[in-house]
PDB file of N, CA and C in Angstrom:
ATOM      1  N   UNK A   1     -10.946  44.027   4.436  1.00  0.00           N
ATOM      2  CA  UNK A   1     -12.355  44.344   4.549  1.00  0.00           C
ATOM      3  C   UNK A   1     -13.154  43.070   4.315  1.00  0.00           C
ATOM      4  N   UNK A   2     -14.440  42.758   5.153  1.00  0.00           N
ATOM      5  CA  UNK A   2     -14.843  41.591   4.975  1.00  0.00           C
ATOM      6  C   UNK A   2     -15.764  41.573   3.834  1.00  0.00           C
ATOM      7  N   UNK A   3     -16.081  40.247   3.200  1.00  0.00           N
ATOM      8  CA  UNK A   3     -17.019  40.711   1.884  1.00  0.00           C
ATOM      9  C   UNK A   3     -18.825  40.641   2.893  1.00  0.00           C
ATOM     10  N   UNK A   4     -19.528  41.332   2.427  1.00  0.00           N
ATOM     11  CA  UNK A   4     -21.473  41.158   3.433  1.00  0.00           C
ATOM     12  C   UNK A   4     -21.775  40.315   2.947  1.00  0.00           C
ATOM     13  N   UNK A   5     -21.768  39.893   1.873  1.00  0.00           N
ATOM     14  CA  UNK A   5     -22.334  38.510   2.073  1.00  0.00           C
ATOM     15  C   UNK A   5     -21.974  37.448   2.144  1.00  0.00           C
ATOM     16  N   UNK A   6     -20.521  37.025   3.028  1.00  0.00           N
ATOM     17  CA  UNK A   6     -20.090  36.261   3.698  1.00  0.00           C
ATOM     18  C   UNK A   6     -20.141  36.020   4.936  1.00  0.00           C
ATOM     19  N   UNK A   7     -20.938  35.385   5.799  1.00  0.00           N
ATOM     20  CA  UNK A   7     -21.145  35.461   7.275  1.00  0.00           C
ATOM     21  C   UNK A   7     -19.477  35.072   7.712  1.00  0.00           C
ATOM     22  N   UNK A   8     -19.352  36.038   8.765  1.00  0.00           N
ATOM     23  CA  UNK A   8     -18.063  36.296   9.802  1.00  0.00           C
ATOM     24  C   UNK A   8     -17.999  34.814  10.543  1.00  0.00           C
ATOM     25  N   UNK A   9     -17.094  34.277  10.189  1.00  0.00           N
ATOM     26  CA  UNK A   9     -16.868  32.880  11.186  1.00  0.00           C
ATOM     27  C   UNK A   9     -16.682  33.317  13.005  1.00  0.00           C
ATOM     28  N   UNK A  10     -17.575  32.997  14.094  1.00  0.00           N
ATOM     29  CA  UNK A  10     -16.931  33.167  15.161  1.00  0.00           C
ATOM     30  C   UNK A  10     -15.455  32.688  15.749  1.00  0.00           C
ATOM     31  N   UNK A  11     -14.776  33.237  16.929  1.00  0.00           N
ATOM     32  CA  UNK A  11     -13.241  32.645  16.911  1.00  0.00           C
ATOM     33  C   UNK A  11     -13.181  31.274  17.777  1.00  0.00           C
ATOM     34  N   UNK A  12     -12.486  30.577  17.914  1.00  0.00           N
ATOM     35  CA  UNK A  12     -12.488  29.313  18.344  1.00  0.00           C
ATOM     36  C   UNK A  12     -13.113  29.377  19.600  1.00  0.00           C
ATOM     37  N   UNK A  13     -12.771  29.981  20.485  1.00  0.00           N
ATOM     38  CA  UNK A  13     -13.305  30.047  22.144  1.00  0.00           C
ATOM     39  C   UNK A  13     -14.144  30.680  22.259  1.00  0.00           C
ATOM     40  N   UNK A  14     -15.337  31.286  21.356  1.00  0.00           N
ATOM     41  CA  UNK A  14     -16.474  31.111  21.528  1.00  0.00           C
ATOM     42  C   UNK A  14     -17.188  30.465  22.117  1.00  0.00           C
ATOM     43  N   UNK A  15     -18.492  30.684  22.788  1.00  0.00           N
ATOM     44  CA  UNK A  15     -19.282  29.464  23.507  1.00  0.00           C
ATOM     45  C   UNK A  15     -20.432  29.059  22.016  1.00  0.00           C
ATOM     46  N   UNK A  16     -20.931  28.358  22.121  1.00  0.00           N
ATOM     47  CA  UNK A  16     -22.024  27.290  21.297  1.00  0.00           C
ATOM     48  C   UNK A  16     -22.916  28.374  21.187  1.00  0.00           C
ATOM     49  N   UNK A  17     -24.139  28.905  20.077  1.00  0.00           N
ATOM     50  CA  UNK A  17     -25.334  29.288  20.612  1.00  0.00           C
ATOM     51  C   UNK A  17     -26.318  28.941  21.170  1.00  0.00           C
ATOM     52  N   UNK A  18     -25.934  27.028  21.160  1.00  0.00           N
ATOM     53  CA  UNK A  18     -27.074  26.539  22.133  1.00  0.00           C
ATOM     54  C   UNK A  18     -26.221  25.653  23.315  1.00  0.00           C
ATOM     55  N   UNK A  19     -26.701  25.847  24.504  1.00  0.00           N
ATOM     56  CA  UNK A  19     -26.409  25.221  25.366  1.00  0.00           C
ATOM     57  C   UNK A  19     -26.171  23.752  25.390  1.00  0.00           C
ATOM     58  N   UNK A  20     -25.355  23.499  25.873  1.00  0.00           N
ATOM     59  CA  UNK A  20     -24.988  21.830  26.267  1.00  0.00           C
ATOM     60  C   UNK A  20     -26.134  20.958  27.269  1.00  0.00           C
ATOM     61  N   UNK A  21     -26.053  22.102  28.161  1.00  0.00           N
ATOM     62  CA  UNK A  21     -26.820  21.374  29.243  1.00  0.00           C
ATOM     63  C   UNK A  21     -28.764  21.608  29.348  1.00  0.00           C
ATOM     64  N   UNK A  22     -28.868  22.003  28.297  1.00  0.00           N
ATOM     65  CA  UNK A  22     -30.251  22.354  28.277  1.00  0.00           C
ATOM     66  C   UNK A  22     -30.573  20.333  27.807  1.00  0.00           C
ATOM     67  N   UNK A  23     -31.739  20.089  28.067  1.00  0.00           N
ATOM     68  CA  UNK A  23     -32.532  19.170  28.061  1.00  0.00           C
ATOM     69  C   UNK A  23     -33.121  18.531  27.136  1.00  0.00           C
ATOM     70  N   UNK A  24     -33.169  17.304  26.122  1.00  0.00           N
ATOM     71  CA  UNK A  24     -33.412  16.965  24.945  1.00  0.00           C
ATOM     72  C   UNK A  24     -35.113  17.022  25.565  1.00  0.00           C
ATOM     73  N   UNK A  25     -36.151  17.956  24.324  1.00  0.00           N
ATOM     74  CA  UNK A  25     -37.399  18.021  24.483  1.00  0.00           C
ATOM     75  C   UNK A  25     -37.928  16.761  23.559  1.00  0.00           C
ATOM     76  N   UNK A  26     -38.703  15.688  23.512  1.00  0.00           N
ATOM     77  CA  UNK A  26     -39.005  14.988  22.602  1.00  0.00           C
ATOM     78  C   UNK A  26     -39.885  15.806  22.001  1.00  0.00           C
ATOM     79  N   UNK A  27     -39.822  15.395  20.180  1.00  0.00           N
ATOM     80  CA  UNK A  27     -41.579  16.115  19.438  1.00  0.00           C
ATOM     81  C   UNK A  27     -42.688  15.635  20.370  1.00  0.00           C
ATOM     82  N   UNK A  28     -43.605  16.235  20.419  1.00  0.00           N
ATOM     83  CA  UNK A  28     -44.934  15.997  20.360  1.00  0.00           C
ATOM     84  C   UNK A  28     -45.559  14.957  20.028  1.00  0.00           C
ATOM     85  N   UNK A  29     -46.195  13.960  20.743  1.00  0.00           N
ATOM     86  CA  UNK A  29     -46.732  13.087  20.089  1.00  0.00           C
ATOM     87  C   UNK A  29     -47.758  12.976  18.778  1.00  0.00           C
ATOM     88  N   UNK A  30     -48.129  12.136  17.993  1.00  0.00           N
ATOM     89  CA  UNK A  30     -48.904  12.301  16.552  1.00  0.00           C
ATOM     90  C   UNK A  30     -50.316  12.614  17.326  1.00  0.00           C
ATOM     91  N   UNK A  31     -50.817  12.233  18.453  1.00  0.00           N
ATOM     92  CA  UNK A  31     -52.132  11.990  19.379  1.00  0.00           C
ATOM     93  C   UNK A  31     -52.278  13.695  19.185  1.00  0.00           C
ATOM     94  N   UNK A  32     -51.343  14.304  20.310  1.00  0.00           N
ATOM     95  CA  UNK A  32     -51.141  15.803  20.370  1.00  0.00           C
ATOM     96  C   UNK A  32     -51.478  16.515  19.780  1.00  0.00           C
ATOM     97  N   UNK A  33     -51.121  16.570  18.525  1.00  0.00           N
ATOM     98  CA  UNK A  33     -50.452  17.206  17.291  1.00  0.00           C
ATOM     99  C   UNK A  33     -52.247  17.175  16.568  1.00  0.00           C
ATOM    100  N   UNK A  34     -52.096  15.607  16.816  1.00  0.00           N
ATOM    101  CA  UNK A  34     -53.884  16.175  16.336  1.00  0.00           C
ATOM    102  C   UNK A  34     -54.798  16.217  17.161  1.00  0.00           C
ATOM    103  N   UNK A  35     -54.937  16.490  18.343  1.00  0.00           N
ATOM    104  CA  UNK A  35     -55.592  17.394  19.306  1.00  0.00           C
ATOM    105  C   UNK A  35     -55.344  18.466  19.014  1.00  0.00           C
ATOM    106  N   UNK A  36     -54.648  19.402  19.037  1.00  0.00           N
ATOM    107  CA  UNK A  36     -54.388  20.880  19.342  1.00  0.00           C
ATOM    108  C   UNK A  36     -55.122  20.985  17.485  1.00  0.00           C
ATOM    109  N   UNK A  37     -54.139  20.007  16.496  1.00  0.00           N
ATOM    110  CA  UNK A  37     -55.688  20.783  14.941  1.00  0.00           C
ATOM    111  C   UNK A  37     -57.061  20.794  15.558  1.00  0.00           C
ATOM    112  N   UNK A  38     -57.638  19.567  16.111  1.00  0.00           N
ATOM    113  CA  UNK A  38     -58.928  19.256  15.886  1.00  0.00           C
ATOM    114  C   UNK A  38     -59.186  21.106  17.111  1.00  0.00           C
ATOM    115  N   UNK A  39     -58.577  21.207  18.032  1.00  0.00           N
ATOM    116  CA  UNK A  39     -59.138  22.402  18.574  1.00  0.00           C
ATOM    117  C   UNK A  39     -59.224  23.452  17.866  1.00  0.00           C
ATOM    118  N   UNK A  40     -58.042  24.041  16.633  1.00  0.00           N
ATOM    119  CA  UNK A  40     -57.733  24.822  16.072  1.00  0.00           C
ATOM    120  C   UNK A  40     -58.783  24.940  14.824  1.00  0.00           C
ATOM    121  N   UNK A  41     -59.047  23.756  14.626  1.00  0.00           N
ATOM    122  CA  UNK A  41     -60.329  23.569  13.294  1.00  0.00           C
ATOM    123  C   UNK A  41     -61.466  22.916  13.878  1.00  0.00           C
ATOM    124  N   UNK A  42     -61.998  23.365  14.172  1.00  0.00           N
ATOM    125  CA  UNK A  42     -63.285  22.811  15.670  1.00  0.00           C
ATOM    126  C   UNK A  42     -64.526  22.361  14.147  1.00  0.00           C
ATOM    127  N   UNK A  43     -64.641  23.552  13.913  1.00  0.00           N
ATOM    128  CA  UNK A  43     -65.780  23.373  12.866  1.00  0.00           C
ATOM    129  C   UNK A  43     -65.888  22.008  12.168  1.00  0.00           C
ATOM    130  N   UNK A  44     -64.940  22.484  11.046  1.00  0.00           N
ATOM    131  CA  UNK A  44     -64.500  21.346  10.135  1.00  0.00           C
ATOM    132  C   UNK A  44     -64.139  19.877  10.746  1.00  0.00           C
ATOM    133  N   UNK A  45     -63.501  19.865  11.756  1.00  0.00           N
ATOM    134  CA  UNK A  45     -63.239  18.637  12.150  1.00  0.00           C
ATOM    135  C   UNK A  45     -64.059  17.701  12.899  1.00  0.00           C
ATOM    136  N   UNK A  46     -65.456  18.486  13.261  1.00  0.00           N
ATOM    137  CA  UNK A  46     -66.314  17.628  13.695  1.00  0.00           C
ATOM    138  C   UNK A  46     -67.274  17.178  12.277  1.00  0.00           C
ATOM    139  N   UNK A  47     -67.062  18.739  11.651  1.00  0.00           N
ATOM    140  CA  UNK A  47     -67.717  17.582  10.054  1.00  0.00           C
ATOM    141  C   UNK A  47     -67.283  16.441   9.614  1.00  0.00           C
ATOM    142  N   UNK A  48     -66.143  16.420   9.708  1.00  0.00           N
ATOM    143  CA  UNK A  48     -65.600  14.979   8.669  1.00  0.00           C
ATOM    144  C   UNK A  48     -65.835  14.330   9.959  1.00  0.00           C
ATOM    145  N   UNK A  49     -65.737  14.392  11.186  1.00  0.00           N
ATOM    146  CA  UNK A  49     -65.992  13.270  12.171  1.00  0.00           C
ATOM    147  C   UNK A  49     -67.259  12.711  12.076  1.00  0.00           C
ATOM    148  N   UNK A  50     -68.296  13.646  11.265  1.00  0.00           N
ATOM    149  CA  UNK A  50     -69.521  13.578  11.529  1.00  0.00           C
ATOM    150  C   UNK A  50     -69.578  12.605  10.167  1.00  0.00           C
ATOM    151  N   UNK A  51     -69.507  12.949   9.085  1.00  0.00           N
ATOM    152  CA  UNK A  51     -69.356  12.304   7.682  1.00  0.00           C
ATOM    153  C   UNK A  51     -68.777  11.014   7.851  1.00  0.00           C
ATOM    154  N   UNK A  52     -67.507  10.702   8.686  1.00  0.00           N
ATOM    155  CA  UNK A  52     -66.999   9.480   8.477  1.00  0.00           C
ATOM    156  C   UNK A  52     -67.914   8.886   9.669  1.00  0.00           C
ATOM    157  N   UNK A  53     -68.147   8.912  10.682  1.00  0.00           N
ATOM    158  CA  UNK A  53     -69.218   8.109  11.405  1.00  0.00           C
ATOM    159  C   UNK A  53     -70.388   7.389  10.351  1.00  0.00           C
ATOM    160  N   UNK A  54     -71.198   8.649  10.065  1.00  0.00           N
ATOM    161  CA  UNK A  54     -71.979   8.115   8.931  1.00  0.00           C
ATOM    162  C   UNK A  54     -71.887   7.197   7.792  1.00  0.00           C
ATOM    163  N   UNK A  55     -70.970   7.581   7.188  1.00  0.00           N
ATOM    164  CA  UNK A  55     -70.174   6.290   5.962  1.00  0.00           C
ATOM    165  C   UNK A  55     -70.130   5.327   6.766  1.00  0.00           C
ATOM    166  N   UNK A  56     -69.119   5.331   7.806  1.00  0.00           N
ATOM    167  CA  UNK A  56     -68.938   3.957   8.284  1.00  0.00           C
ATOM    168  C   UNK A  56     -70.362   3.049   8.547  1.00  0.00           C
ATOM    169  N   UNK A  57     -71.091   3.713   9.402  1.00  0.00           N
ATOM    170  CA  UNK A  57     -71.867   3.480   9.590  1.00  0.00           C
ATOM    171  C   UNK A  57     -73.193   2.938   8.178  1.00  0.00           C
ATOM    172  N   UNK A  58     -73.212   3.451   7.591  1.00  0.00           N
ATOM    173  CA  UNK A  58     -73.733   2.722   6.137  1.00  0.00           C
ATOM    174  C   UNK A  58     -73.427   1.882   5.677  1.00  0.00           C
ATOM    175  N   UNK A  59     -72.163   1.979   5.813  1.00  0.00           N
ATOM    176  CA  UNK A  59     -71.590   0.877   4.994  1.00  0.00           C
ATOM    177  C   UNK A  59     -71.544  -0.718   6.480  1.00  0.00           C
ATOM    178  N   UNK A  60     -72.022  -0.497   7.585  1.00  0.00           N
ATOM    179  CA  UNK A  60     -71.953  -1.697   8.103  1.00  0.00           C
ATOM    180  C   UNK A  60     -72.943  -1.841   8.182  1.00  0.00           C
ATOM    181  N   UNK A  61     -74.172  -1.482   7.924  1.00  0.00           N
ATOM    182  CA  UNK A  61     -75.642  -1.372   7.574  1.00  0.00           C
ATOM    183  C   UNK A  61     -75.864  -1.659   6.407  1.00  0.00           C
ATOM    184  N   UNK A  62     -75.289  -1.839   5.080  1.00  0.00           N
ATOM    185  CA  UNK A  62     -75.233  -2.087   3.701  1.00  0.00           C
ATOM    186  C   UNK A  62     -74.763  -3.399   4.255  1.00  0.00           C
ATOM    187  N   UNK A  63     -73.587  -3.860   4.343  1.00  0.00           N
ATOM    188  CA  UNK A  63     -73.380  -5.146   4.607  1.00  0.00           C
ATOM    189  C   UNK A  63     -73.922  -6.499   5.319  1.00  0.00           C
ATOM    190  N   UNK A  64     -75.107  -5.403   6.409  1.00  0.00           N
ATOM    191  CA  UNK A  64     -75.584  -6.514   7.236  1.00  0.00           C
ATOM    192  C   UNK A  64     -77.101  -6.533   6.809  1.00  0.00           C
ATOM    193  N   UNK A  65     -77.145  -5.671   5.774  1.00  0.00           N
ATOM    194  CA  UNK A  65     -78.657  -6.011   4.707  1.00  0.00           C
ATOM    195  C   UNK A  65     -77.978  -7.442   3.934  1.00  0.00           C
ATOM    196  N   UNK A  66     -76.697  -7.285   2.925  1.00  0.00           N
ATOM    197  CA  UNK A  66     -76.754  -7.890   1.696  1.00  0.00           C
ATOM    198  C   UNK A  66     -76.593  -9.106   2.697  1.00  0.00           C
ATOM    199  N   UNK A  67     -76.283  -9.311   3.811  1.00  0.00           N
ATOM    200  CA  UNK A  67     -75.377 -10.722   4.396  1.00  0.00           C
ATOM    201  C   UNK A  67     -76.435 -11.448   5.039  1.00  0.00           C
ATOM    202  N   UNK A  68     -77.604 -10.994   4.990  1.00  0.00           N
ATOM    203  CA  UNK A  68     -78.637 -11.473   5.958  1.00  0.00           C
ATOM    204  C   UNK A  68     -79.396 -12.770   5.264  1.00  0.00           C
ATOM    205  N   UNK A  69     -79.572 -13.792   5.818  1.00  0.00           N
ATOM    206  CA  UNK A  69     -80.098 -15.411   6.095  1.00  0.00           C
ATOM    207  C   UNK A  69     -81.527 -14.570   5.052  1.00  0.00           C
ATOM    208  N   UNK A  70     -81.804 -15.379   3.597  1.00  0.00           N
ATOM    209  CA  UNK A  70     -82.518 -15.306   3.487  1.00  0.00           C
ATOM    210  C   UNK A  70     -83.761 -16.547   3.853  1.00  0.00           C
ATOM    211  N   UNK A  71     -85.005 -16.493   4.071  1.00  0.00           N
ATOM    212  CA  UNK A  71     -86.065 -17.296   4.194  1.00  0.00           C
ATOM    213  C   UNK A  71     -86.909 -18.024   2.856  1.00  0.00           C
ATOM    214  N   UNK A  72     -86.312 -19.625   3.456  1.00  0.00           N
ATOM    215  CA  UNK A  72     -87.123 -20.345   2.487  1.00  0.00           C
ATOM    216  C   UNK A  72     -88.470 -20.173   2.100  1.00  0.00           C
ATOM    217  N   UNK A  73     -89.031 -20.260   0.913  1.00  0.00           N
ATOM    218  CA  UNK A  73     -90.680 -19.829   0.646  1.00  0.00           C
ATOM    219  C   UNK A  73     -91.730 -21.077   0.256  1.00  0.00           C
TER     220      UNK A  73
END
């Protein structure tokens, strides 16, 4: 009698459960992967797009205040 919670070994001449000749799929590219979030989180992801524009944007506006040629008096 077999014990249940031992999975049954198949017998040698069995076939594979996955095919040989099926086709190596590559992953998804990282590009992809975050396309299909940014669609999936539409909301949110234009916020932080929106937030980090802005920061960036301050902060190269902060820099091109402090860096600016001051005038002799």
């Amino acid at each position: 009698m077999a014990d249940p919670q031992m999975p049954e070994s198949s017998p040698p001449d069995a076939p594979d459960a996955t095919p040989a000749a099926a086709p190596a799929v590559p992953p998804p590219s990282f590009v992809k992967l975050a396309m299909r979030n940014m669609v999936r989180k539409g909301r949110q992801s234009l916020l932080h797009f929106g937030l980090t524009a802005v920061g960036l944007s301050s902060l190269l506006l902060l820099l091109a205040w402090f860096g600016r040629p001051t005038l002799p008096q």
